[in-house]
N, C-alpha and C. Protein backbone atom coordinates (compact mmCIF):
# COMPACT_ATOMS: atom_id res chain seq x y z
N UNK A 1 127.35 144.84 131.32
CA UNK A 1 128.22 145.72 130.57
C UNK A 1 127.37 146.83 129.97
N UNK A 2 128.08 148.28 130.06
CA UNK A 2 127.15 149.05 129.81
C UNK A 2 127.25 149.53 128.29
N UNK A 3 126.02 149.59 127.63
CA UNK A 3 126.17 149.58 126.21
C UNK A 3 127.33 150.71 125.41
N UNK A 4 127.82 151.56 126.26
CA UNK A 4 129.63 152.53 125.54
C UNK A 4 130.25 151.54 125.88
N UNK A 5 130.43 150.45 126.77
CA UNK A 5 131.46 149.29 126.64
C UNK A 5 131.56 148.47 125.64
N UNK A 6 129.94 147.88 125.72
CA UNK A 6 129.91 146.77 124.64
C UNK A 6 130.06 147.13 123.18
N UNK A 7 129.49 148.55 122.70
CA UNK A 7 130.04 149.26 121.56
C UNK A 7 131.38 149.44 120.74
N UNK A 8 132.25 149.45 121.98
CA UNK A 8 133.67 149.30 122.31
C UNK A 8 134.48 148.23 121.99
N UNK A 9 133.68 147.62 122.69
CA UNK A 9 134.30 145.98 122.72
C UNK A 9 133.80 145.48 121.00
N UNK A 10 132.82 145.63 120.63
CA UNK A 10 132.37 145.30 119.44
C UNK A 10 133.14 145.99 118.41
N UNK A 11 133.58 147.35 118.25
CA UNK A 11 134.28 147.99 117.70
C UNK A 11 135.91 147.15 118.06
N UNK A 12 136.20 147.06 118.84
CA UNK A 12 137.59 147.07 118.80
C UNK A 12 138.21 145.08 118.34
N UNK A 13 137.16 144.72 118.60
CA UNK A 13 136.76 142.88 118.22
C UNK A 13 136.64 143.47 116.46
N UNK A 14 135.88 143.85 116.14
CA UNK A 14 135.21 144.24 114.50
C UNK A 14 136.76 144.85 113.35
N UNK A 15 137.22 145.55 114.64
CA UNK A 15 138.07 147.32 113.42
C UNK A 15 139.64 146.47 113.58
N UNK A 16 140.19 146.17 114.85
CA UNK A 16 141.02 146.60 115.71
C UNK A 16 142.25 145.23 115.48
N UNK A 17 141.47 144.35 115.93
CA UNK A 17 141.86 143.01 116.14
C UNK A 17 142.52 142.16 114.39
N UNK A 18 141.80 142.81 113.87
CA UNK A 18 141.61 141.65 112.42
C UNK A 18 143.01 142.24 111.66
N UNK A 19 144.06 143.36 112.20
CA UNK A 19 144.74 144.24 111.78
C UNK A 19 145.99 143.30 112.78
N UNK A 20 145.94 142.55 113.71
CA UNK A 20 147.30 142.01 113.69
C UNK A 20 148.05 141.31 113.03
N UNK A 21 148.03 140.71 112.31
CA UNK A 21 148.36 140.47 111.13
C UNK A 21 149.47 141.11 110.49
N UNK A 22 148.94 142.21 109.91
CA UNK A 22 149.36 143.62 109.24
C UNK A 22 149.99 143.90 110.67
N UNK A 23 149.71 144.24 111.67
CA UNK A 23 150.47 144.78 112.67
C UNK A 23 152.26 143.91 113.12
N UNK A 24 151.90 143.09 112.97
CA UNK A 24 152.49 142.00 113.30
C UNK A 24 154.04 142.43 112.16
N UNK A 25 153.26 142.00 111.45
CA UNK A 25 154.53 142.54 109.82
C UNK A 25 154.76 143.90 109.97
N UNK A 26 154.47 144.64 110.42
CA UNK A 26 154.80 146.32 110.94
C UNK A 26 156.16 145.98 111.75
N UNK A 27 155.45 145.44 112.64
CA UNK A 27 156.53 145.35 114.12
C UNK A 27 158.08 144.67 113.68
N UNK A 28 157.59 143.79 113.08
CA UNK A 28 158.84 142.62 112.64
C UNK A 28 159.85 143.39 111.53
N UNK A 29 159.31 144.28 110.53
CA UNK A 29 160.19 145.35 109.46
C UNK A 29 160.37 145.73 110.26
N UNK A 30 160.21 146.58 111.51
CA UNK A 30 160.92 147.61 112.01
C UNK A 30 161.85 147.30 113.39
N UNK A 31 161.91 146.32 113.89
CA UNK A 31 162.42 145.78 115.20
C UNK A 31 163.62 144.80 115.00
N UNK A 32 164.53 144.97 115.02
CA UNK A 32 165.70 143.59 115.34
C UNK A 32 165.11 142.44 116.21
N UNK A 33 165.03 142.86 117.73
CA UNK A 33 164.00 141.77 118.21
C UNK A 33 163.11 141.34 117.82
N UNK A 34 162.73 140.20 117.26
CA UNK A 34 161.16 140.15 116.69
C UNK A 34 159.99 139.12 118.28
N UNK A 35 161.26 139.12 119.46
CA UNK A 35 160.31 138.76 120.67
C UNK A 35 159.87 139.21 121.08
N UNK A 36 160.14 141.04 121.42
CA UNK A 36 158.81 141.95 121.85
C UNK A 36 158.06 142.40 120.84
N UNK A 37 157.49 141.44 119.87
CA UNK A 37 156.81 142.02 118.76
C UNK A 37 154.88 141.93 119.62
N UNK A 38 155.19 140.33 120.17
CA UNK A 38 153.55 140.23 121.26
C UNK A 38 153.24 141.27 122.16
N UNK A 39 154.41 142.10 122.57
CA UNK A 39 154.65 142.80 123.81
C UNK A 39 154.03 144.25 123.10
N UNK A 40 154.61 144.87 121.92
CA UNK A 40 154.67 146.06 121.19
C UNK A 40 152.94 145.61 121.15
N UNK A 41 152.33 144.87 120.51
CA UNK A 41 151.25 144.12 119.99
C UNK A 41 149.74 145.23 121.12
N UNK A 42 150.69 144.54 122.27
CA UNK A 42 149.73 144.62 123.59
C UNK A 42 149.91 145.75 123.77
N UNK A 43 150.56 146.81 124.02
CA UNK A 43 150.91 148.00 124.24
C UNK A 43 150.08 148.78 123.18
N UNK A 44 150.14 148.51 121.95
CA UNK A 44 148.98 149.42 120.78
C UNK A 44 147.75 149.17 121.33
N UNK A 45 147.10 147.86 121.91
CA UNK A 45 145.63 147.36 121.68
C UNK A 45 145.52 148.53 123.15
N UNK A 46 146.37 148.44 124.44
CA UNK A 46 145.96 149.18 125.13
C UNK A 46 145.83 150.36 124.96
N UNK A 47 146.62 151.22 124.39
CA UNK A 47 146.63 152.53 123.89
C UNK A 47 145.45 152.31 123.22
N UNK A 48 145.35 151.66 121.83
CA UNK A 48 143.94 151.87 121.03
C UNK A 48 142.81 151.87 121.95
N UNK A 49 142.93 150.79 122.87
CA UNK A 49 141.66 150.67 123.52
C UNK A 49 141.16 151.98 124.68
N UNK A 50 142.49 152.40 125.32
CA UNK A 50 142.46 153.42 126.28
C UNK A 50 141.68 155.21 125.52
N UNK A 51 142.25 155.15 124.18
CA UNK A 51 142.27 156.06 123.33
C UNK A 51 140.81 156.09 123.39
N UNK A 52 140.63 155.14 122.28
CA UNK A 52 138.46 155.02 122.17
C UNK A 52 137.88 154.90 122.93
N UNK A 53 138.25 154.85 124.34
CA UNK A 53 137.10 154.87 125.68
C UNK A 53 136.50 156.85 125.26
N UNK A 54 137.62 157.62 124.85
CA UNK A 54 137.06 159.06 124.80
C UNK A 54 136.10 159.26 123.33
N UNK A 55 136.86 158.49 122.54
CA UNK A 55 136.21 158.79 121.09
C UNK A 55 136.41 158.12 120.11
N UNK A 56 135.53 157.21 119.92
CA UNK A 56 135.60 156.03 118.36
C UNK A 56 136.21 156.90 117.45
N UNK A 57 137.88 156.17 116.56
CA UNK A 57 137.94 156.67 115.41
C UNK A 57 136.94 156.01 114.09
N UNK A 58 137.39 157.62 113.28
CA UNK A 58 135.82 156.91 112.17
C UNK A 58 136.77 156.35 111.36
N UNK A 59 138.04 155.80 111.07
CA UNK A 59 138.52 155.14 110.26
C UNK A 59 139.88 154.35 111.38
N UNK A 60 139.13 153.04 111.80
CA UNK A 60 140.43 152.41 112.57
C UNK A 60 142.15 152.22 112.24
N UNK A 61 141.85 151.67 110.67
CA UNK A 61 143.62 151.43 110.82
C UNK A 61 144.24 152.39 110.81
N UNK A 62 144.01 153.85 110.67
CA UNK A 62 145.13 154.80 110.30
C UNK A 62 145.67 155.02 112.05
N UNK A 63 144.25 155.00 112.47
CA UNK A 63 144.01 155.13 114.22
C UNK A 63 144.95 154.57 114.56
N UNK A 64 145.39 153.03 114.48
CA UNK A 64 145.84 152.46 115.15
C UNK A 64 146.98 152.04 114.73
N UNK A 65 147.63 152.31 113.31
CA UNK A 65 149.11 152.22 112.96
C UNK A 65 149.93 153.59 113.14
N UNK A 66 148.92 154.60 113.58
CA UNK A 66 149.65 155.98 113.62
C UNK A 66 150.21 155.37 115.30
N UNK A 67 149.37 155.40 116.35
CA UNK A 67 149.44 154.52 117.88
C UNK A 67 150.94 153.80 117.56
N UNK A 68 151.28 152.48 116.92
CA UNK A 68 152.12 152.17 116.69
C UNK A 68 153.48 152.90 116.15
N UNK A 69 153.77 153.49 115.35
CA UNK A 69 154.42 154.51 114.75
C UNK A 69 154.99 155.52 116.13
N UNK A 70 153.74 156.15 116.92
CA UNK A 70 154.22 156.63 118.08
C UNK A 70 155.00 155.76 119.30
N UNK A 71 154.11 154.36 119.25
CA UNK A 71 154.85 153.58 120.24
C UNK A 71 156.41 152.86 120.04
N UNK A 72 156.55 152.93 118.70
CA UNK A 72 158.34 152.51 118.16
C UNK A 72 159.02 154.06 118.86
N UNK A 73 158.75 154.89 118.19
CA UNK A 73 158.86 156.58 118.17
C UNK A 73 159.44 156.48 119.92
N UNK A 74 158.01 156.13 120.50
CA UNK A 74 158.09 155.85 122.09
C UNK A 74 159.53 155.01 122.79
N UNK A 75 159.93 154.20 122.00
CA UNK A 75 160.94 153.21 122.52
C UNK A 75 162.45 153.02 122.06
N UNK A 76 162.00 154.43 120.82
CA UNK A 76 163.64 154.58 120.59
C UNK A 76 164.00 155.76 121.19
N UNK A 77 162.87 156.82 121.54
CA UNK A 77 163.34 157.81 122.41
C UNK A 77 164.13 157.54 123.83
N UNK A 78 163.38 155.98 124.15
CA UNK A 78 164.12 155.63 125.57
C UNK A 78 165.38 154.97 125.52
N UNK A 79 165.88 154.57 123.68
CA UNK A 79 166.87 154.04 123.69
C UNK A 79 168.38 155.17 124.02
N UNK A 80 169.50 154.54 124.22
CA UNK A 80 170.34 155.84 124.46
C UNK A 80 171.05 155.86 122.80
N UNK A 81 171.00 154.46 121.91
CA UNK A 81 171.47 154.44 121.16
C UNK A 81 170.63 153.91 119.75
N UNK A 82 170.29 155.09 119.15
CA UNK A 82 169.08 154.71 118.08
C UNK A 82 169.34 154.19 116.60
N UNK A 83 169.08 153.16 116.09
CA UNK A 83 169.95 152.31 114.71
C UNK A 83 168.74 152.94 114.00
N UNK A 84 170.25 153.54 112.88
CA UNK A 84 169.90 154.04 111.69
C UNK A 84 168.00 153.90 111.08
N UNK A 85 167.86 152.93 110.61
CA UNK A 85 166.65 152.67 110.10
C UNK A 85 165.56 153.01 110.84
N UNK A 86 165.61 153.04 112.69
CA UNK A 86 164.43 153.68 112.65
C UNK A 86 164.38 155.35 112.57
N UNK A 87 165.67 156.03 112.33
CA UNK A 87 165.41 157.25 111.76
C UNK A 87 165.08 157.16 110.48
N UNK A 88 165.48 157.02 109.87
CA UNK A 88 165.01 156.66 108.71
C UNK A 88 163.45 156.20 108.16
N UNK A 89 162.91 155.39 109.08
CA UNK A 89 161.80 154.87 108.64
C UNK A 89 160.79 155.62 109.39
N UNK A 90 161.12 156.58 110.61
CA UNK A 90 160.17 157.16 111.48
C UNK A 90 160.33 159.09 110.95
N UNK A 91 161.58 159.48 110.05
CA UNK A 91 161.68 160.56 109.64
C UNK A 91 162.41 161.35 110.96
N UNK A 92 162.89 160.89 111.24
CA UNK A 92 163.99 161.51 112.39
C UNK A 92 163.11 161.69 113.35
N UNK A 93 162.22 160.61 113.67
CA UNK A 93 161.09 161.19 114.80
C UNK A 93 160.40 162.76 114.75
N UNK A 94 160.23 163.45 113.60
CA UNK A 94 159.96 164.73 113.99
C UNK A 94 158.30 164.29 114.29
N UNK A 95 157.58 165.30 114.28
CA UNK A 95 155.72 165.67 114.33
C UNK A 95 155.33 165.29 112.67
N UNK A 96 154.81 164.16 112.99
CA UNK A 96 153.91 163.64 111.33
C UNK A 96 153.19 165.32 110.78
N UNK A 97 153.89 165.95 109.54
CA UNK A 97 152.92 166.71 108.89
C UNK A 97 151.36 166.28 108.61
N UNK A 98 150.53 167.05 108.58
CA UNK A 98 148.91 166.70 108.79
C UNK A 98 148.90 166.49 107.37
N UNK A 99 149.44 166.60 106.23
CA UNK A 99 149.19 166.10 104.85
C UNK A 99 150.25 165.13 104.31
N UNK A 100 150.07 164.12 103.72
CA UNK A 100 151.24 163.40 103.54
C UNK A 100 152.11 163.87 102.43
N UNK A 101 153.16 163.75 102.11
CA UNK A 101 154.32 164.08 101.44
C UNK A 101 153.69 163.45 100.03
N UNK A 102 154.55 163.44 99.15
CA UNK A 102 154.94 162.85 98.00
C UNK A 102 154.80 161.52 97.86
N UNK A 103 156.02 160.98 98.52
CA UNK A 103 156.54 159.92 99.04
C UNK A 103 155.22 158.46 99.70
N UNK A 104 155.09 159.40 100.43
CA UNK A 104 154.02 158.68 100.96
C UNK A 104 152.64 158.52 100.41
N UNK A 105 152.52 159.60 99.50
CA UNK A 105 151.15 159.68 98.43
C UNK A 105 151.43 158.44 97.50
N UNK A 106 152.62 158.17 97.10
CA UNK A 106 153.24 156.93 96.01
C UNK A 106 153.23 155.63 96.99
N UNK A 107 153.41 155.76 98.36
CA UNK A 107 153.19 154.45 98.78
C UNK A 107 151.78 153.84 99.63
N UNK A 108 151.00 154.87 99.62
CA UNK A 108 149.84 154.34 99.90
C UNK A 108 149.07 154.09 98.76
N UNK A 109 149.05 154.57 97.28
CA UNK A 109 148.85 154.30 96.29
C UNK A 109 149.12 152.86 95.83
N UNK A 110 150.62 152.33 95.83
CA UNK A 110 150.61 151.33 95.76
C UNK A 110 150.06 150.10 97.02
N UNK A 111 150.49 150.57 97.99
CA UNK A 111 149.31 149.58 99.11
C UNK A 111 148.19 149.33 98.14
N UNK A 112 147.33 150.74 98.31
CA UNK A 112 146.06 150.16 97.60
C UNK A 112 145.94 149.52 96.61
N UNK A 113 147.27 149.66 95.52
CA UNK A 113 146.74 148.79 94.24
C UNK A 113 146.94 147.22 94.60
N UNK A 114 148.19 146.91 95.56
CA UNK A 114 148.09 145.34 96.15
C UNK A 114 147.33 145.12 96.91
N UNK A 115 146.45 145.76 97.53
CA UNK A 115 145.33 145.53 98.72
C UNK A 115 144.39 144.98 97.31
N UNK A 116 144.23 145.75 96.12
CA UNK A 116 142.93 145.73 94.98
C UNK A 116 143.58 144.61 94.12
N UNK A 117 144.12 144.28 93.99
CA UNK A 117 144.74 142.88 93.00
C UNK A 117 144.90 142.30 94.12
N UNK A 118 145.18 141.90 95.36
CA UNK A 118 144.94 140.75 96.06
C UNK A 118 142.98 140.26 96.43
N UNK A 119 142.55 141.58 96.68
CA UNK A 119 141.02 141.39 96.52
C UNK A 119 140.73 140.16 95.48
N UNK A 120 141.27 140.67 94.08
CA UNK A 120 140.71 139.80 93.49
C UNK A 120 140.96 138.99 93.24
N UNK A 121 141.65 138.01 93.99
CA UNK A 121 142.02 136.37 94.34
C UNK A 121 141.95 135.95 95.07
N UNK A 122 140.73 136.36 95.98
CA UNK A 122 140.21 136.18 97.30
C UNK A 122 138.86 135.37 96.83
N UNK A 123 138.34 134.23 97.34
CA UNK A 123 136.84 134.02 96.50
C UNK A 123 135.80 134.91 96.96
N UNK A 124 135.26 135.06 95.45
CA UNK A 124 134.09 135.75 95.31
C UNK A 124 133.40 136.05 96.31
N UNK A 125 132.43 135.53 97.24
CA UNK A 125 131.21 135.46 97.87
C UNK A 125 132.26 136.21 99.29
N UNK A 126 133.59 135.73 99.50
CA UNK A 126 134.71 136.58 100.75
C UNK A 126 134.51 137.35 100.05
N UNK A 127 134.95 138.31 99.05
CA UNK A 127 135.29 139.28 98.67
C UNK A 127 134.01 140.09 98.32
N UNK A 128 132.88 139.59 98.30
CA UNK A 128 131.39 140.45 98.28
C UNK A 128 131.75 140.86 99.64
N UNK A 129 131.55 140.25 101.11
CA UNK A 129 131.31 140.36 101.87
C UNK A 129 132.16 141.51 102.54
N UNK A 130 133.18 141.25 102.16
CA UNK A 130 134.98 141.91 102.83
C UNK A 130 134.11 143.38 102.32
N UNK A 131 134.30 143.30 100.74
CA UNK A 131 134.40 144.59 100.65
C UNK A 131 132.53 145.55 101.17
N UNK A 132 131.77 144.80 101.28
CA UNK A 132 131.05 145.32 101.92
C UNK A 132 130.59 146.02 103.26
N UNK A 133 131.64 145.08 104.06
CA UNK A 133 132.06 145.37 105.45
C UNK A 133 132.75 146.42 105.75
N UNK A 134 133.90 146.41 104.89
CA UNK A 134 135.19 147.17 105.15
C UNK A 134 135.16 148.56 104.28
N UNK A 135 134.68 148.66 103.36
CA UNK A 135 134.39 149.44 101.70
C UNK A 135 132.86 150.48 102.08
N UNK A 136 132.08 149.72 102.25
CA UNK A 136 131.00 150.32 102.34
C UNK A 136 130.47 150.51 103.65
N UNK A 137 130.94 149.73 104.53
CA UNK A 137 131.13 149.94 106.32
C UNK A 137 129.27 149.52 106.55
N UNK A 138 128.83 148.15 106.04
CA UNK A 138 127.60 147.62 106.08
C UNK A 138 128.07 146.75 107.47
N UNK A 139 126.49 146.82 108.47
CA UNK A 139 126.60 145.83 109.00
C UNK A 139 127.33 144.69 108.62
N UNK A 140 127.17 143.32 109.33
CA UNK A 140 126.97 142.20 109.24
C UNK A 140 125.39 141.85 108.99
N UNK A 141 124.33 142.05 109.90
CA UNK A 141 123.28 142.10 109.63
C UNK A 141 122.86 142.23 108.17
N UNK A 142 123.00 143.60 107.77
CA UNK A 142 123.10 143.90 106.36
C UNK A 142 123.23 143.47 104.83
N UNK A 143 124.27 142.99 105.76
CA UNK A 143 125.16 141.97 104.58
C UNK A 143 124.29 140.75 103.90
N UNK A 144 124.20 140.42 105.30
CA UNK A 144 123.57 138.76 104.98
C UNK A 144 122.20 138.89 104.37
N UNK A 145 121.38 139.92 104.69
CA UNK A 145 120.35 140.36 104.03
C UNK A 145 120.94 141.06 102.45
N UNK A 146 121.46 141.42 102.19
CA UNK A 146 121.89 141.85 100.81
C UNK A 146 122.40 140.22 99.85
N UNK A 147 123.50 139.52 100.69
CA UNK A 147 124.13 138.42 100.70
C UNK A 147 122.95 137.07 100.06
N UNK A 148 121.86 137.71 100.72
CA UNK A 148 120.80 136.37 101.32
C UNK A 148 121.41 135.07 102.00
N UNK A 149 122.50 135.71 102.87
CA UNK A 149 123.13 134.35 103.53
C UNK A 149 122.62 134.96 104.77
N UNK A 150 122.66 133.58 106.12
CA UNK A 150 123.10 133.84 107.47
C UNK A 150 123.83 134.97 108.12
N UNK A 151 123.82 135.27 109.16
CA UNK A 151 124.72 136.51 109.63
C UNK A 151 126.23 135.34 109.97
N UNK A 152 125.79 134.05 110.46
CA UNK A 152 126.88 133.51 110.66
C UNK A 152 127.54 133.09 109.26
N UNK A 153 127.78 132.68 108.52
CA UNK A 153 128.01 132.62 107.00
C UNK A 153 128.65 133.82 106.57
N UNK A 154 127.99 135.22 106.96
CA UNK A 154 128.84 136.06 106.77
C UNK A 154 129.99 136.68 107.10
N UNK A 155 129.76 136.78 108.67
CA UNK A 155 131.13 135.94 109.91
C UNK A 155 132.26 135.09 109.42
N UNK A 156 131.38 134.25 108.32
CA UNK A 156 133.06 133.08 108.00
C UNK A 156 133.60 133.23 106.52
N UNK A 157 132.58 134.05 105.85
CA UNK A 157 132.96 134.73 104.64
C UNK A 157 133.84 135.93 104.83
N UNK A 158 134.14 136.37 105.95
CA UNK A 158 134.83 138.00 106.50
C UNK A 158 135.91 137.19 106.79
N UNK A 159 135.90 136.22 107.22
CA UNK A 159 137.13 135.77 107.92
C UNK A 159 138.27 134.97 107.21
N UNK A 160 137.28 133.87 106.50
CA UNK A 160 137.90 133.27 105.20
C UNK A 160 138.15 134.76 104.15
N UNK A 161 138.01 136.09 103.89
CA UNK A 161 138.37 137.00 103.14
C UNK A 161 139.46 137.65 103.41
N UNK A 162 139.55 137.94 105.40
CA UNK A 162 140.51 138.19 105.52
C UNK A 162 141.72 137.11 105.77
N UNK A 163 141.38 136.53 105.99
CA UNK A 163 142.91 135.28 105.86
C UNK A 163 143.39 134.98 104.95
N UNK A 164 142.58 135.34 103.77
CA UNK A 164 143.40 135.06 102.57
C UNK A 164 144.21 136.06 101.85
N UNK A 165 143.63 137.62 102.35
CA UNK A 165 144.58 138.47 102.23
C UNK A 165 145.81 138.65 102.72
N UNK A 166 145.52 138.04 103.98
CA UNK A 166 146.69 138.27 104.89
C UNK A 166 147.92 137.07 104.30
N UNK A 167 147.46 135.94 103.89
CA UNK A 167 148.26 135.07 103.32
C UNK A 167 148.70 135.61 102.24
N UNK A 168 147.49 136.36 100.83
CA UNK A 168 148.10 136.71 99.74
C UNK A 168 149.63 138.04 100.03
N UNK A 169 149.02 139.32 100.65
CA UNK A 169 149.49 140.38 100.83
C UNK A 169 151.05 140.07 101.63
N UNK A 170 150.92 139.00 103.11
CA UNK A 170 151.96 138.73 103.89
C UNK A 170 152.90 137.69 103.40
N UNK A 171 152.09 136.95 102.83
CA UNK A 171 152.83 135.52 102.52
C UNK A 171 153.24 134.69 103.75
N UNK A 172 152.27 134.56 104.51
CA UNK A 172 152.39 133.75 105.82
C UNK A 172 151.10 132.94 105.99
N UNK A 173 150.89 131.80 105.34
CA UNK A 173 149.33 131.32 104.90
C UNK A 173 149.70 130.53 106.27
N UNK A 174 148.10 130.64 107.26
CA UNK A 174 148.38 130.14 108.88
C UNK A 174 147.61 128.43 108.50
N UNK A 175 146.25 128.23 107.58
CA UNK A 175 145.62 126.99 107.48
C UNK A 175 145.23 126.97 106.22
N UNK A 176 144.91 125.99 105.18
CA UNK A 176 144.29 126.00 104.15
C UNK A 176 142.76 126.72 104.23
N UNK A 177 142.22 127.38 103.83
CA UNK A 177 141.25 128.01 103.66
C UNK A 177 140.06 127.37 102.31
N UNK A 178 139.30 127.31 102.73
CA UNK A 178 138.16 126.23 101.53
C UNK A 178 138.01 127.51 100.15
N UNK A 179 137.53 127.25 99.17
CA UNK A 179 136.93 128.01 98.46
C UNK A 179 135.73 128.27 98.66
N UNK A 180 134.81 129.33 98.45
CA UNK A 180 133.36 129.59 97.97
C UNK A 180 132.70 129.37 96.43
């Protein structure tokens, strides 16, 4: 594998993947069907993935929930008959303005303040790690040297950090998760 692949692959394993979750709960608010939600799922990762073969985004999720946003956008255009809410929730399908509204300044605001009060009921040593990863965009390597843990340790501190967000934020807890 040639190292723009494996970069790729590492990027899109690292940024890409850890966001279904959140993707998942995207798909399901906005879809009556919630059976092509795996299908919608696969259709973003290809687009995301097809997308970054030309050019790594420097900030993945916006990358890849804007992708989504276009791919609903994508499937009600093919509908002949479009229900209310996704005009509504997509803005009558027009062209996303390049600055966000009002509206949307008040709701990414609050995201962040439940993204930042769920942080902090995440354990400690996850939540060093998370936000080091994700916040300060440190290796793994890095980490564990800052950490003075293992690189693998830090691997299960990212993971145990994000599962517990995803449980706090979604309310869909998948296994008991240990403390640190």
């Amino acid at each position: 594998m040639s190292d723009a692949k494996g970069d790729l692959r590492a990027w899109f394993l690292r940024e890409v993947l850890p966001l279904e979750a959140a993707l998942t709960q995207f798909f399901r608010n906005r879809r009556r069907n919630h059976a092509d939600v795996a299908e919608l799922l696969q259709e973003v990762y290809v687009r995301v993935y097809e997308s970054a073969l030309t050019k790594l985004p420097e900030v993945a999720r916006p990358f890849v929930f804007a992708i989504a946003r276009n791919l609903l956008a994508d499937k009600v255009r093919q509908q002949k008959i479009v229900p209310i809410e996704f005009i509504e929730d997509l803005e009558g399908l027009g062209v996303a303005a390049d600055t966000p509204g009002p509206e949307a300044q008040l709701l990414a605001r609050e995201e962040l303040r439940r993204v930042q009060q769920a942080l902090e009921l995440i354990p400690e040593r996850a939540r060093e790690a998370f936000i080091l990863f994700h916040a300060k965009g440190l290796s793994q390597r890095e980490i564990a040297v800052r950490m003075n843990i293992s690189e693998k340790t830090v691997s299960w501190h990212l993971k145990q950090g994000l599962g517990a967000l995803a449980d706090i934020l979604y309310g869909e807890p998948s296994v008991k998760r240990g403390r640190s």
